[in-house]
N, C-alpha and C. Protein backbone atom coordinates (compact mmCIF):
# COMPACT_ATOMS: atom_id res chain seq x y z
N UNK A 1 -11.98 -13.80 5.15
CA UNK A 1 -10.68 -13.91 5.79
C UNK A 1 -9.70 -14.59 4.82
N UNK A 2 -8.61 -13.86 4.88
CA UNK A 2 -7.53 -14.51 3.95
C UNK A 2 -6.54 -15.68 4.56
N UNK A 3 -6.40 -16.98 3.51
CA UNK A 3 -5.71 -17.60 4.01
C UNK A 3 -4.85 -18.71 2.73
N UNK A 4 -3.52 -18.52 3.44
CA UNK A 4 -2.40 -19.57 2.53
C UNK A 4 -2.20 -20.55 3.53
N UNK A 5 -2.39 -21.80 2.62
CA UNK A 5 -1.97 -22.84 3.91
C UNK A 5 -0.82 -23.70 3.04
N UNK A 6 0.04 -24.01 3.32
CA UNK A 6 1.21 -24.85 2.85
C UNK A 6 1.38 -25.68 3.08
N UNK A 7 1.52 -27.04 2.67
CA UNK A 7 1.65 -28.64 2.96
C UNK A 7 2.60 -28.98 2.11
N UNK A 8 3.21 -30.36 2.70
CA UNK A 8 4.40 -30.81 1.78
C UNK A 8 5.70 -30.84 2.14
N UNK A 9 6.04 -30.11 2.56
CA UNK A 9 7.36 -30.08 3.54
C UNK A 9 7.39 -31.27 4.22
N UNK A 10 8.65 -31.45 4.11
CA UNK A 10 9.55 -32.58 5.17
C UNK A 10 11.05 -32.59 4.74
N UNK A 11 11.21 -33.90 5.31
CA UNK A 11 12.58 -34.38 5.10
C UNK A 11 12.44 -35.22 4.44
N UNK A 12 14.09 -35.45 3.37
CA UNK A 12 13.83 -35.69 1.87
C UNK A 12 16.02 -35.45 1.63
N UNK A 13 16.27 -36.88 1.43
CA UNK A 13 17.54 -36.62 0.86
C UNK A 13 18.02 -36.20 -0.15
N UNK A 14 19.25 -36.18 -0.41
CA UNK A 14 19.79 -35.33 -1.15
C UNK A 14 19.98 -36.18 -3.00
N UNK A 15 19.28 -35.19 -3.66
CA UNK A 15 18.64 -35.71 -4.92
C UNK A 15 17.16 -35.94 -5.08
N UNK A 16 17.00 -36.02 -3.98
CA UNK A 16 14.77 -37.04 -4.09
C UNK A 16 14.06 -35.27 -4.45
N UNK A 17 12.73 -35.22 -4.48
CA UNK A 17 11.87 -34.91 -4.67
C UNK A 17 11.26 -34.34 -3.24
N UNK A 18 10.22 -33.29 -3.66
CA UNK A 18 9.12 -32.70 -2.87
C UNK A 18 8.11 -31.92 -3.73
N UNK A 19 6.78 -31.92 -3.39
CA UNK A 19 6.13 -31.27 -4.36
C UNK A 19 5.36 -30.08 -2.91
N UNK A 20 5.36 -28.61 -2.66
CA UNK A 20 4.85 -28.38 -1.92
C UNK A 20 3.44 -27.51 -2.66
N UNK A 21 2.25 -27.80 -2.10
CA UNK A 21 0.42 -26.97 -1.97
C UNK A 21 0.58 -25.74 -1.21
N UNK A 22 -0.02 -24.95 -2.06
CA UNK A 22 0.13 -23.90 -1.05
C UNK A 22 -1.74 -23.07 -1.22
N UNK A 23 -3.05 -23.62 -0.90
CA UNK A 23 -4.10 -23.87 -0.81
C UNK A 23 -4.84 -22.18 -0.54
N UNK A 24 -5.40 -21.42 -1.31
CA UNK A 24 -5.25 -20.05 -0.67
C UNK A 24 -7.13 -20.05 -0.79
N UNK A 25 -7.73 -19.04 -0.26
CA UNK A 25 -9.09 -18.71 0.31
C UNK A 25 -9.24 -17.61 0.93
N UNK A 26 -10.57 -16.88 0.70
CA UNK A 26 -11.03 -15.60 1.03
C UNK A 26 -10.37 -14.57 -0.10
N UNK A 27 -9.92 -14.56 -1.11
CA UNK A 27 -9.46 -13.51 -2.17
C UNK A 27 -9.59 -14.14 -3.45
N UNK A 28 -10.01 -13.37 -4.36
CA UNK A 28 -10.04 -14.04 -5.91
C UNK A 28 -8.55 -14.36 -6.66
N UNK A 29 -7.88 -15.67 -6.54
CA UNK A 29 -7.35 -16.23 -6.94
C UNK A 29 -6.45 -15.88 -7.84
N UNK A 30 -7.50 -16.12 -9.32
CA UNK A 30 -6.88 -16.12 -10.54
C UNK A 30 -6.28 -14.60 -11.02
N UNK A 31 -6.60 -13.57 -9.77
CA UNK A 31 -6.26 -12.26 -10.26
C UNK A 31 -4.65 -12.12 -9.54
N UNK A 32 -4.37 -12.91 -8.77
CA UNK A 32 -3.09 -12.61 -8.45
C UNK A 32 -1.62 -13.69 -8.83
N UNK A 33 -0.49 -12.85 -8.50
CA UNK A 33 0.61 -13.53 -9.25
C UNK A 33 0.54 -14.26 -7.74
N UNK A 34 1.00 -15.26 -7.66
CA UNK A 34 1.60 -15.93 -6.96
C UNK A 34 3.55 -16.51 -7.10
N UNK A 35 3.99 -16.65 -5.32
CA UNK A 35 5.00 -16.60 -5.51
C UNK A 35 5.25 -18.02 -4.41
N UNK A 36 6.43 -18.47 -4.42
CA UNK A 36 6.99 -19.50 -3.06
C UNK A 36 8.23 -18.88 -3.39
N UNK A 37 8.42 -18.42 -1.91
CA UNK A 37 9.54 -17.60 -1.10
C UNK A 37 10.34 -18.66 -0.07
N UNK A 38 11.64 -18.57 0.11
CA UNK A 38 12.51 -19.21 1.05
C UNK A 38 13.01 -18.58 2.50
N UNK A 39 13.35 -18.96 3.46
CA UNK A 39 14.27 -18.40 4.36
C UNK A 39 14.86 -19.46 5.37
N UNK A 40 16.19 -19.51 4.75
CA UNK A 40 16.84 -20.50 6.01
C UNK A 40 17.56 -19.55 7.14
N UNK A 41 17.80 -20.65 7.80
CA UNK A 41 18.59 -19.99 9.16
C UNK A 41 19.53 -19.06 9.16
N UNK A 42 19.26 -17.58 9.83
CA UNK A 42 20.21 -16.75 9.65
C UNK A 42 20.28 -15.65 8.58
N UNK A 43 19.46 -16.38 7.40
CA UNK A 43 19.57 -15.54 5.76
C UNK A 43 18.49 -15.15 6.09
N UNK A 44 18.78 -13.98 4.79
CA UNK A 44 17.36 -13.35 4.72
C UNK A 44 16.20 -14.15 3.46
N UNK A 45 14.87 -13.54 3.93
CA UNK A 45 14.22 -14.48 2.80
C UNK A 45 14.28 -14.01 1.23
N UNK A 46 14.16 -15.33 0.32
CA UNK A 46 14.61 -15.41 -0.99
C UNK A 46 13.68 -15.58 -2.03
N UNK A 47 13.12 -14.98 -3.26
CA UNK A 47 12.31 -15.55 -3.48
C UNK A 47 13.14 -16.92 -4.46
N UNK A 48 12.14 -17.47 -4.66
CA UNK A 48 12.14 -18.91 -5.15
C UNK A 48 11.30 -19.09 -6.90
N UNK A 49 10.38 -19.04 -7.03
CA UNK A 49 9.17 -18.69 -8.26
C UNK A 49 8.29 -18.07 -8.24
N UNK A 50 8.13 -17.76 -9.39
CA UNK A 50 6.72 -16.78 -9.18
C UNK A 50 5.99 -17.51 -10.24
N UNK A 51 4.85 -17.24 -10.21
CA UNK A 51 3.72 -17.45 -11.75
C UNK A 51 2.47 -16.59 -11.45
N UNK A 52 2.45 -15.94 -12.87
CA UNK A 52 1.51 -14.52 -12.75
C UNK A 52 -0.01 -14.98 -13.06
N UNK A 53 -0.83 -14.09 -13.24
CA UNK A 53 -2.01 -14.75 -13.35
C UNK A 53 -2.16 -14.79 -14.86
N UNK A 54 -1.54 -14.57 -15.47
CA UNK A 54 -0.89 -15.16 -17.15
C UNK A 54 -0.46 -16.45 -17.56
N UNK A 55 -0.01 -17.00 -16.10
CA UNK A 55 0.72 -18.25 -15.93
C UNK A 55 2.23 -18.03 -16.58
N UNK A 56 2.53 -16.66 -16.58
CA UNK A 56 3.83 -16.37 -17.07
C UNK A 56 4.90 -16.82 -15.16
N UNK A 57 6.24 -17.50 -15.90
CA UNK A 57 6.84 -17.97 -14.73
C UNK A 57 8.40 -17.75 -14.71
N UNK A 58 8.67 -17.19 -13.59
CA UNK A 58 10.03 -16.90 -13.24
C UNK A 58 11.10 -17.54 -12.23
N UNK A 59 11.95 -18.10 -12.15
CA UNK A 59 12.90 -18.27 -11.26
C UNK A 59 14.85 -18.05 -11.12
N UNK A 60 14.77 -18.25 -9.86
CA UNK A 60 16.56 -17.17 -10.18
C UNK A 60 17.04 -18.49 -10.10
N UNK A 61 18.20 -18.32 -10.84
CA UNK A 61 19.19 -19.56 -11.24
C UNK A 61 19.87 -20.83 -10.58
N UNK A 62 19.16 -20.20 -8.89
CA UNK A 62 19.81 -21.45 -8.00
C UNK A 62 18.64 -22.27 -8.15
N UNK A 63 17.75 -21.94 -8.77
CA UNK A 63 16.49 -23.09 -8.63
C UNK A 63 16.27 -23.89 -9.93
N UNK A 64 16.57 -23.06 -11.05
CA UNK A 64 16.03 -22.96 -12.65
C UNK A 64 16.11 -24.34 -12.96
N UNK A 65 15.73 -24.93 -13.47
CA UNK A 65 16.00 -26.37 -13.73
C UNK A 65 15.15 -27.15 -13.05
N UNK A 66 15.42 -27.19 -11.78
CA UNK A 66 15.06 -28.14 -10.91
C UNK A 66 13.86 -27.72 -10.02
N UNK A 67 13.08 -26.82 -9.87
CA UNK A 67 11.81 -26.54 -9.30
C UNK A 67 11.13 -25.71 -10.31
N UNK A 68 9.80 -26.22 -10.43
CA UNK A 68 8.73 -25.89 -11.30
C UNK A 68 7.44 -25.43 -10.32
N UNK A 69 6.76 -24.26 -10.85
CA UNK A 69 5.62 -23.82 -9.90
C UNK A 69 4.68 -24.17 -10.99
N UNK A 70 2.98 -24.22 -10.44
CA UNK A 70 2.28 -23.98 -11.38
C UNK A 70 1.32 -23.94 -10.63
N UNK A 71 -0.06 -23.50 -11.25
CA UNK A 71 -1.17 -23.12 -10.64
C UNK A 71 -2.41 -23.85 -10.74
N UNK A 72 -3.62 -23.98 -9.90
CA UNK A 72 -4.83 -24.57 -10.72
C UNK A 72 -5.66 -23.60 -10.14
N UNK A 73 -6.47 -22.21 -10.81
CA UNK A 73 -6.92 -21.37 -10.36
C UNK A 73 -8.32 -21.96 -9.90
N UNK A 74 -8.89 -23.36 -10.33
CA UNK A 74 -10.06 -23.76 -10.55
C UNK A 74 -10.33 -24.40 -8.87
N UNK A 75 -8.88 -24.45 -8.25
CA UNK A 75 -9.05 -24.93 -7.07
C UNK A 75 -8.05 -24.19 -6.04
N UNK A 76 -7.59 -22.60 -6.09
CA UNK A 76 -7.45 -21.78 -5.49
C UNK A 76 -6.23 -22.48 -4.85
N UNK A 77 -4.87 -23.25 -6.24
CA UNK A 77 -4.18 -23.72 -5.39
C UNK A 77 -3.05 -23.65 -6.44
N UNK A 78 -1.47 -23.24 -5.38
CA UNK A 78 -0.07 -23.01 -6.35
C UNK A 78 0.59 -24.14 -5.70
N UNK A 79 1.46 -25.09 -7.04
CA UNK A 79 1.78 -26.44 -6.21
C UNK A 79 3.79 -25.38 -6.73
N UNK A 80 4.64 -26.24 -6.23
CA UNK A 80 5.85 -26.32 -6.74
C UNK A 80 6.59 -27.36 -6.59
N UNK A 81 6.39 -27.84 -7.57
CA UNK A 81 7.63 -29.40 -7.41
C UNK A 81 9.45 -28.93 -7.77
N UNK A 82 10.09 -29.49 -6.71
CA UNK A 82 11.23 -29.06 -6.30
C UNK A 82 11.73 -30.94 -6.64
N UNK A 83 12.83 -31.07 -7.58
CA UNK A 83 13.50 -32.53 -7.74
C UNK A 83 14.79 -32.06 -7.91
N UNK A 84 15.53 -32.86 -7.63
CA UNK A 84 17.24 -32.87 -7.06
C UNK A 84 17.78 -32.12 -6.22
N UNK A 85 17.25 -32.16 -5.04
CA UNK A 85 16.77 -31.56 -3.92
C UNK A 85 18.61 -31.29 -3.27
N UNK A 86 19.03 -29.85 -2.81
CA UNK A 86 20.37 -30.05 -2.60
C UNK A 86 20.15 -29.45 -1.03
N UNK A 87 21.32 -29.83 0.02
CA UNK A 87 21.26 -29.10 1.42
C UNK A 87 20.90 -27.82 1.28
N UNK A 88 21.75 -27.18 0.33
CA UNK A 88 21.13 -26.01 0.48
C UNK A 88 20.24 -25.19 0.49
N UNK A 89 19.23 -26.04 -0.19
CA UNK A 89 17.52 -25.78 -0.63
C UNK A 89 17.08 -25.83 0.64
N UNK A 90 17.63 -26.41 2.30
CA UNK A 90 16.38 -26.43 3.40
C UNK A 90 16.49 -24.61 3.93
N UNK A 91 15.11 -24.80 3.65
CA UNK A 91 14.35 -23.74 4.38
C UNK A 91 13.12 -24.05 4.54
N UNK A 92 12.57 -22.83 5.27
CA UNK A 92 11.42 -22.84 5.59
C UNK A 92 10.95 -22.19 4.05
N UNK A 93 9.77 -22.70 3.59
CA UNK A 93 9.21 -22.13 2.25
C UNK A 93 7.52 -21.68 2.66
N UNK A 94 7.68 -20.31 2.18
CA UNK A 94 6.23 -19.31 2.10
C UNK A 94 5.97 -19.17 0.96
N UNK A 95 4.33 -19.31 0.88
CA UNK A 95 3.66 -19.40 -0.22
C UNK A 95 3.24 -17.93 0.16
N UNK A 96 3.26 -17.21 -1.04
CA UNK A 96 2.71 -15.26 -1.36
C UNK A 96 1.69 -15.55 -2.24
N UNK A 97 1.09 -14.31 -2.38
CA UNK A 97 -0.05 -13.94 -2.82
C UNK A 97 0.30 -12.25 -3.37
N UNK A 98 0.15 -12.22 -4.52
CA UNK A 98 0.34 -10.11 -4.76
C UNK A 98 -0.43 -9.86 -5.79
N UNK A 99 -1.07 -8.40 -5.34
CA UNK A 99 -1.61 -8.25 -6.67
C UNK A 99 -1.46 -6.37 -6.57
N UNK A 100 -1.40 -5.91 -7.70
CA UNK A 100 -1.44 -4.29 -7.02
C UNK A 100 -2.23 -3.67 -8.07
N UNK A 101 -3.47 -2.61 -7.65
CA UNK A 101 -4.00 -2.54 -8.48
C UNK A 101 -3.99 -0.72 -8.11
N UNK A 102 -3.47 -0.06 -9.43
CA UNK A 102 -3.84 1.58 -8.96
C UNK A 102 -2.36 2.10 -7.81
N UNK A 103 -1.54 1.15 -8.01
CA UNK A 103 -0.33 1.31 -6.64
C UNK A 103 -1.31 0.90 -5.71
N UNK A 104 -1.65 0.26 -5.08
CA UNK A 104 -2.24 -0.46 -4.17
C UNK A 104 -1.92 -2.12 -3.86
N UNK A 105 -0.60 -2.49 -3.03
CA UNK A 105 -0.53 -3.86 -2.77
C UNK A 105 -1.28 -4.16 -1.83
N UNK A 106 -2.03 -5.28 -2.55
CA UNK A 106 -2.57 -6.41 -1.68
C UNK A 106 -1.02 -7.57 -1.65
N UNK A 107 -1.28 -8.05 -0.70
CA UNK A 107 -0.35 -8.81 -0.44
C UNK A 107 0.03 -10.25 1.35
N UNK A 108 -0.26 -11.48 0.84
CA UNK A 108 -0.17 -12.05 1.55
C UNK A 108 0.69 -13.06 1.76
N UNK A 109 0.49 -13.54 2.74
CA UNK A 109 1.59 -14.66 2.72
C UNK A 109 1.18 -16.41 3.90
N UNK A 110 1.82 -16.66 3.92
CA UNK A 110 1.39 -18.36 4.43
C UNK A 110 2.34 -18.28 5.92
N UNK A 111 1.98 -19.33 6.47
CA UNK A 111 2.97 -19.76 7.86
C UNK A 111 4.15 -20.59 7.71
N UNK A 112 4.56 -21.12 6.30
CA UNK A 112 5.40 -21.68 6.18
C UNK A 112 5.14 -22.93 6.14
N UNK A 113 5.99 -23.70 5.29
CA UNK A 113 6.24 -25.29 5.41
C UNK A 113 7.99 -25.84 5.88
N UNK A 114 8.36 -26.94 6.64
CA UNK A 114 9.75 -26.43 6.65
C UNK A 114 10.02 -27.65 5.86
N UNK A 115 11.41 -27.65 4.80
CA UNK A 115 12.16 -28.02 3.93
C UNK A 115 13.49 -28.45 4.06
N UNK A 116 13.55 -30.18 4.42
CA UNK A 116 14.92 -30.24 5.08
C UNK A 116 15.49 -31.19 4.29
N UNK A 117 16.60 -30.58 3.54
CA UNK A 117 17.36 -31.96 2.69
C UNK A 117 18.79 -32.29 3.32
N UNK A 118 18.90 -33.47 4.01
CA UNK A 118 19.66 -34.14 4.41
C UNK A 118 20.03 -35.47 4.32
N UNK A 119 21.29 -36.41 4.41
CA UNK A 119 21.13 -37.65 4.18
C UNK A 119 21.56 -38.06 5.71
C-alpha cells in the first residue's frame, strides 16, 4: 500500500522558518522524482520543487531562494525547508511522488500539511 505522510506544517510568522517531511512507503523510493505542491484558498494547486531521482532540483521563482527540497532515499523521505516565510506562501502543501516508465504514470500524492504564515 502506498503512502505519503507530511509533517511540519503550522503556524510560523512572517520571515521564520518551516522545514516540512514528507515520509513515503509501499513503492521504491529512489526511482521516483519527487515533488511538494501548494494550494491555497480558492487557487489552483502550484507546484513548489521538485528533485529527481538524480537529485537534480527545480523551483519557480516565487520560491527560488528561499525553499530548498532534498531527499534521503536511505529513509524513504523528501524534507523541504522553506525560510523567510511570506503570507503568501500559506497553503496547504502536498508531498508527490512520479515516476513514468514506457508512458506509464505512476503517480501519488499525500493528504496535505497546512502552512500558515501570519503575524
Amino acid at each position: 500500500q502506498v503512502q505519503l505522510v507530511e509533517s511540519g506544517g503550522g503556524l510560523v510568522q512572517p520571515g521564520g522558518s518551516l522545514r516540512l517531511s514528507c515520509a513515503a512507503s509501499g513503492f521504491i523510493f529512489s526511482l521516483y522524482t519527487m515533488a511538494w505542491y501548494r494550494q491555497a484558498p480558492g487557487k489552483q494547486r502550484e507546484l513548489v520543487a521538485t528533485i529527481t531521482a538524480n537529485y537534480r532540483t527545480n523551483y519557480p521563482d516565487s520560491v527560488k531562494g528561499r525553499f530548498t527540497i532534498s531527499r534521503d532515499n536511505a529513509k524513504s523521505t523528501v524534507y523541504m525547508q522553506m525560510n523567510n516565510l511570506k503570507p503568501e506562501d500559506t497553503a496547504v502543501y502536498y508531498c508527490n511522488a512520479d515516476r513514468t516508465v514506457l508512458g506509464t504514470s505512476e503517480n501519488y500524492w499525500g493528504q496535505g500539511t497546512q502552512v500558515t504564515v501570519s503575524s
